[in-house]
C-alpha atoms as a PDB file:
ATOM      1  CA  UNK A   1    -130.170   0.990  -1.834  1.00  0.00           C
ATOM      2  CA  UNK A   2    -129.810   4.916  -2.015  1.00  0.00           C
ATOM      3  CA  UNK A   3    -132.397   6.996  -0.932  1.00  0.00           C
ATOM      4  CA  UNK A   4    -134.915   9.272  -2.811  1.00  0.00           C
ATOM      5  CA  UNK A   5    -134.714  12.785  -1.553  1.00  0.00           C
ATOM      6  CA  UNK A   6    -138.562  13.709  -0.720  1.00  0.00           C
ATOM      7  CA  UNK A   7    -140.206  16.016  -3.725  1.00  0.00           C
ATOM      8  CA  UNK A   8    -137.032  15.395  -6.222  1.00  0.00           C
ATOM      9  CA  UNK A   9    -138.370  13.620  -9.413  1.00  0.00           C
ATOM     10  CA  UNK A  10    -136.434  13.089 -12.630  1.00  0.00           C
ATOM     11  CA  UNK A  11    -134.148  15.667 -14.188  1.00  0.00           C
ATOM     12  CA  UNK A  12    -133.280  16.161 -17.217  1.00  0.00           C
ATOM     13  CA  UNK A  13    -134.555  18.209 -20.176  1.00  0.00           C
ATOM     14  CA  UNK A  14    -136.719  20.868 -18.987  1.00  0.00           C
ATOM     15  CA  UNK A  15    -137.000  19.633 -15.572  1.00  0.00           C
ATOM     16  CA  UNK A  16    -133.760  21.161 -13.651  1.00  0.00           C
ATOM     17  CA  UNK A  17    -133.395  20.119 -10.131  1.00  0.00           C
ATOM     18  CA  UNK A  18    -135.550  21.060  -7.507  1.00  0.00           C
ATOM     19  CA  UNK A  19    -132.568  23.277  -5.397  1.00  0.00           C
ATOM     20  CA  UNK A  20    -131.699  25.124  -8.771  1.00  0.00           C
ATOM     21  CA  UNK A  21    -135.767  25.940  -9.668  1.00  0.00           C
ATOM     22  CA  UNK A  22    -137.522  29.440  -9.268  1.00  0.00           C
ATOM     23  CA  UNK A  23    -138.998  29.722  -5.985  1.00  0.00           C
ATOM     24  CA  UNK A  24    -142.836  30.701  -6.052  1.00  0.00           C
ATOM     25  CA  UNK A  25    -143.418  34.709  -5.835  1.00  0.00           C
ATOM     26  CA  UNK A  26    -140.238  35.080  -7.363  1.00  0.00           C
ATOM     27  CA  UNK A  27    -138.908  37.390 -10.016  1.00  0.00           C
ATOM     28  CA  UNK A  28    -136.810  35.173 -13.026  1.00  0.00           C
ATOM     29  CA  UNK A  29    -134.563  38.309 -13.527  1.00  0.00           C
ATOM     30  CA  UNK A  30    -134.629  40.243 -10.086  1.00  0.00           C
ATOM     31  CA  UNK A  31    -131.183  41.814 -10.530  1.00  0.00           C
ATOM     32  CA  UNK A  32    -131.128  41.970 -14.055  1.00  0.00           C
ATOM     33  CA  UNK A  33    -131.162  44.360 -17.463  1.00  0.00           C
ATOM     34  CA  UNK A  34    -134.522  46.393 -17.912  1.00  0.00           C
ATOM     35  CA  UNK A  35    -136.803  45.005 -20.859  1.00  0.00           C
ATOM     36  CA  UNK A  36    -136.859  47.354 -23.571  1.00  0.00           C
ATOM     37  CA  UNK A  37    -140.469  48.897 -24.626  1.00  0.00           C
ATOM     38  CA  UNK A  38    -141.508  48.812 -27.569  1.00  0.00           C
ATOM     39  CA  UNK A  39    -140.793  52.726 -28.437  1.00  0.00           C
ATOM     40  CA  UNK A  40    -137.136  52.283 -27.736  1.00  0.00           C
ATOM     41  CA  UNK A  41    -136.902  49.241 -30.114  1.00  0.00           C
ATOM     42  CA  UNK A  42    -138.642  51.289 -32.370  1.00  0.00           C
ATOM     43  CA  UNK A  43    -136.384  53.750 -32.162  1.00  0.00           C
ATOM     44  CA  UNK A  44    -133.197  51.723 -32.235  1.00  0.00           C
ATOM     45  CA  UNK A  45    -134.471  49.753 -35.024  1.00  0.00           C
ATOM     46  CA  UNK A  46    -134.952  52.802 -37.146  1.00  0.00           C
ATOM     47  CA  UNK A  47    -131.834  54.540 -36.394  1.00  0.00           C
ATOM     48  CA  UNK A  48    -129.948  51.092 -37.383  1.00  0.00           C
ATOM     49  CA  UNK A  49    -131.719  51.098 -40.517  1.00  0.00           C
ATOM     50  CA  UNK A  50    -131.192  55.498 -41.245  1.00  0.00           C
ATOM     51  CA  UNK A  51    -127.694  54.719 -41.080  1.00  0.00           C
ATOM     52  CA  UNK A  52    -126.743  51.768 -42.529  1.00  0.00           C
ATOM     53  CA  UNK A  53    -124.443  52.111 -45.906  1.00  0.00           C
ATOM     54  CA  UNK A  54    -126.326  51.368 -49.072  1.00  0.00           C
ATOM     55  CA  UNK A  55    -124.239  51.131 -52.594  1.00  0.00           C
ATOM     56  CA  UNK A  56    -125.380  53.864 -54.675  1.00  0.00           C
ATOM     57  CA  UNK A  57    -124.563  53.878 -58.402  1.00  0.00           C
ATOM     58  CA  UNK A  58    -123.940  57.611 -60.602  1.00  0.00           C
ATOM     59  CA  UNK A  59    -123.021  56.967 -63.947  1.00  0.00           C
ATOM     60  CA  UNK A  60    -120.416  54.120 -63.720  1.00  0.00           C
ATOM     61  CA  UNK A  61    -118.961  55.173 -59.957  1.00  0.00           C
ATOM     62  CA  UNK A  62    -120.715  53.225 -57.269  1.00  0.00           C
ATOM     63  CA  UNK A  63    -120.663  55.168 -53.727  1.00  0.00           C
ATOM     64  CA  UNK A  64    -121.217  53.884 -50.437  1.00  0.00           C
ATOM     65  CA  UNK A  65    -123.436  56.219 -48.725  1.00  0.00           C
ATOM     66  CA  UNK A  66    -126.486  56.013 -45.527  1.00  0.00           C
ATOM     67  CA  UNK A  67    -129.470  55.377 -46.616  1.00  0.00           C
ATOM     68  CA  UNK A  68    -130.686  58.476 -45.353  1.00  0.00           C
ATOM     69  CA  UNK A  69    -128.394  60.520 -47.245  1.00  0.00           C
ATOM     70  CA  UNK A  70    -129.732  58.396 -50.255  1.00  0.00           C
ATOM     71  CA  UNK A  71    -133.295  59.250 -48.984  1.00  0.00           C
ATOM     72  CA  UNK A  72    -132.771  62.527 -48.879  1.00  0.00           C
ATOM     73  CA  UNK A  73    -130.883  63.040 -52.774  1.00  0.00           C
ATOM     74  CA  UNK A  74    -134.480  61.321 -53.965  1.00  0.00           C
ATOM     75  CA  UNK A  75    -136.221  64.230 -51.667  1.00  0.00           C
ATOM     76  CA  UNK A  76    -134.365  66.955 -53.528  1.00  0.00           C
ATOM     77  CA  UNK A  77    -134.118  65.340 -56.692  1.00  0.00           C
ATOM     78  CA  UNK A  78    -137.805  65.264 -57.166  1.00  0.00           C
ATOM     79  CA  UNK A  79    -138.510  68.911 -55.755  1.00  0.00           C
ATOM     80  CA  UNK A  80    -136.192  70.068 -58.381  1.00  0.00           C
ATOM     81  CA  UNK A  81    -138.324  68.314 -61.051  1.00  0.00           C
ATOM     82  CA  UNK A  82    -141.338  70.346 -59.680  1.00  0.00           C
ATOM     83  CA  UNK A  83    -142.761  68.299 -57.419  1.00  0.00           C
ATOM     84  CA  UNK A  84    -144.835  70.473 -54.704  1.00  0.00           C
ATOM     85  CA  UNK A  85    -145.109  68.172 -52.084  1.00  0.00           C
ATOM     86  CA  UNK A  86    -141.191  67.479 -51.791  1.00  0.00           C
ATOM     87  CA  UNK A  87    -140.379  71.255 -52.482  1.00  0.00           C
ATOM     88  CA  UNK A  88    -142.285  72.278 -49.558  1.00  0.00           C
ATOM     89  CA  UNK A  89    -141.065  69.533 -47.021  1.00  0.00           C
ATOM     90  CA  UNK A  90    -137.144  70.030 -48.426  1.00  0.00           C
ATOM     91  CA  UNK A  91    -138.200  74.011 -48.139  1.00  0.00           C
ATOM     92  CA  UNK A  92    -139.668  73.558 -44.574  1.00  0.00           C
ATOM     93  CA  UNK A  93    -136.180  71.363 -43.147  1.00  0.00           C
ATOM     94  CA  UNK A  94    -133.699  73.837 -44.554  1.00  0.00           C
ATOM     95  CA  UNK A  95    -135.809  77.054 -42.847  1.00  0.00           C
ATOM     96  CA  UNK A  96    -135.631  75.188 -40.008  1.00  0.00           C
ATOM     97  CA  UNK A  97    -132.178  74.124 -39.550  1.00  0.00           C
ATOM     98  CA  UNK A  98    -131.294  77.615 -40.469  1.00  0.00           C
ATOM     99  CA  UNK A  99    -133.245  79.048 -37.980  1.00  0.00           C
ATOM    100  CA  UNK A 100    -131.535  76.740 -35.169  1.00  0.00           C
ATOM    101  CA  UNK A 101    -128.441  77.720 -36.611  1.00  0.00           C
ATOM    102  CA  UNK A 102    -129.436  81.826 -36.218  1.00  0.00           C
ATOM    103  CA  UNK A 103    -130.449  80.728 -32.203  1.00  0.00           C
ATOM    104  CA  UNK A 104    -127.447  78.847 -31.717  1.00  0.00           C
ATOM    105  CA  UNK A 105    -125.178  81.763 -33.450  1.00  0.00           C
ATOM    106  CA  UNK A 106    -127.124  84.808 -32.130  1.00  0.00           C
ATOM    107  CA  UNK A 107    -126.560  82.947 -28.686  1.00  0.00           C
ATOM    108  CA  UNK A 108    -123.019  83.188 -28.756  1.00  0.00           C
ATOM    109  CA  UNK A 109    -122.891  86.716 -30.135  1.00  0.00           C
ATOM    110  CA  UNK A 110    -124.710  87.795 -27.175  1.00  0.00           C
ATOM    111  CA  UNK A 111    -121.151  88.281 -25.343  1.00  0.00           C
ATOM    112  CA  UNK A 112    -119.846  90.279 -28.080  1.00  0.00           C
ATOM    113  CA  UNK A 113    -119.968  94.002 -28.812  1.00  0.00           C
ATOM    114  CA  UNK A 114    -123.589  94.104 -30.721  1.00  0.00           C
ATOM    115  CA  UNK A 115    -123.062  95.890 -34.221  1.00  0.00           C
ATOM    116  CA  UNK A 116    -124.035  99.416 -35.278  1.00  0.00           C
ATOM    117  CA  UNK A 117    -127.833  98.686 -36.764  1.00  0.00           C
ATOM    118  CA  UNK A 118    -128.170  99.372 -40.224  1.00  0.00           C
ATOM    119  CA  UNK A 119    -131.225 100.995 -40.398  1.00  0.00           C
ATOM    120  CA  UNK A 120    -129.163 103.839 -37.724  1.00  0.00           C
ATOM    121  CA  UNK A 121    -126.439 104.633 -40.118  1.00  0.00           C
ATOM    122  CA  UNK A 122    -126.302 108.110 -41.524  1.00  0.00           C
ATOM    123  CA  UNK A 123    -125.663 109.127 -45.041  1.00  0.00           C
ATOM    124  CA  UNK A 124    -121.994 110.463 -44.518  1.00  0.00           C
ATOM    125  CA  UNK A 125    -121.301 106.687 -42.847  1.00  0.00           C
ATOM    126  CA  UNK A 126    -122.862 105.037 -45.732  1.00  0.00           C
ATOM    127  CA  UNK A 127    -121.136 106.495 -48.093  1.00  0.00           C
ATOM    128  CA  UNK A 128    -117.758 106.274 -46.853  1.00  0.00           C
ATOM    129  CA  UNK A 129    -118.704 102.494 -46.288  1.00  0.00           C
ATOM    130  CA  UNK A 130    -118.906 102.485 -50.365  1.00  0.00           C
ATOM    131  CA  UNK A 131    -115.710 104.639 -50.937  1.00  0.00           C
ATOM    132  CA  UNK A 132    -113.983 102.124 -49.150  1.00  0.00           C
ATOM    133  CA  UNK A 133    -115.437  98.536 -51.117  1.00  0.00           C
ATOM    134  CA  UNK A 134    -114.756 101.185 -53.916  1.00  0.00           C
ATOM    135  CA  UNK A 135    -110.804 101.188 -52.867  1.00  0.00           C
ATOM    136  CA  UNK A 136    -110.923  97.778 -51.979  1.00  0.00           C
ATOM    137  CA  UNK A 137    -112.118  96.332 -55.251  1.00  0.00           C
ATOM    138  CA  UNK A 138    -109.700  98.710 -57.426  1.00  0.00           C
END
C-alpha cells in the first residue's frame, strides 16, 4: 500500500496541493503589478471613452471623428443659436487656451530683442510707419 503524506487531503478543483498553497501571513501578489485606485480607472476609463471614433453624419457624408470633437461641435453649435450657458463655457475655454498660448509665446520671446512699445512712438515714427503700408499696398 502507498502511504498518505500527513496533512495532504484530496486535490482537485479548488483544493491545489498543500506544497503549491499560500502560506499563512502571506501576500497572494508580493512581487506583483500595483492595483489600480479607483481615480486612475476613472481616469483611464474616461479618456478611452473622449477618444474613441464615433460616425458622424453631415448631409449625406458620414465622418469618423472622437467623440469629443463631436461633443464639442454640439457645444458651439448651440452657443451660436443663443444659448447663454454654452456661449459662456465655449467663451471661457477659448480665453483660456489663448492665454496659455500668450505665456507659452511671451516665454520664448523673452530671449529676443523686446519691441519698441507702441504707446513710446513719436509722431514723425508713426507716420513714416503709414507712408510705408502706403507704398506697400500701391
Amino acid at each position: 500500500m502507498s502511504r498518505k503524506k500527513k496533512g495532504a487531503g484530496p486535490v482537485g478543483y479548488g483544493r491545489p496541493p498543500v506544497h503549491s498553497r499560500f502560506r499563512k501571513g502571506q501576500s497572494g501578489n508580493p512581487a506583483g503589478r500595483r492595483r489600480q485606485s479607483e481615480n486612475e480607472r476613472a481616469r483611464k476609463l474616461i479618456l478611452r471613452e473622449a477618444f474613441r471614433m464615433l460616425n458622424l453624419r453631415e448631409g449625406d457624408k458620414v465622418t469618423r471623428i472622437p467623440a469629443l470633437q463631436a461633443v464639442l461641435r454640439s457645444q458651439i453649435a448651440l452657443a451660436a443659436k443663443g444659448n447663454g450657458p454654452a456661449q459662456r463655457a465655449v467663451v471661457k475655454t477659448v480665453q483660456e487656451i489663448e492665454a496659455e498660448v500668450r505665456a507659452h509665446g511671451t516665454a520664448s520671446a523673452a530671449n529676443r530683442k523686446p519691441a519698441k512699445d507702441l504707446n513710446d512712438i513719436t509722431d514723425q515714427e508713426l507716420m513714416a510707419i503709414l507712408r510705408q503700408n502706403k507704398m506697400s499696398e500701391a
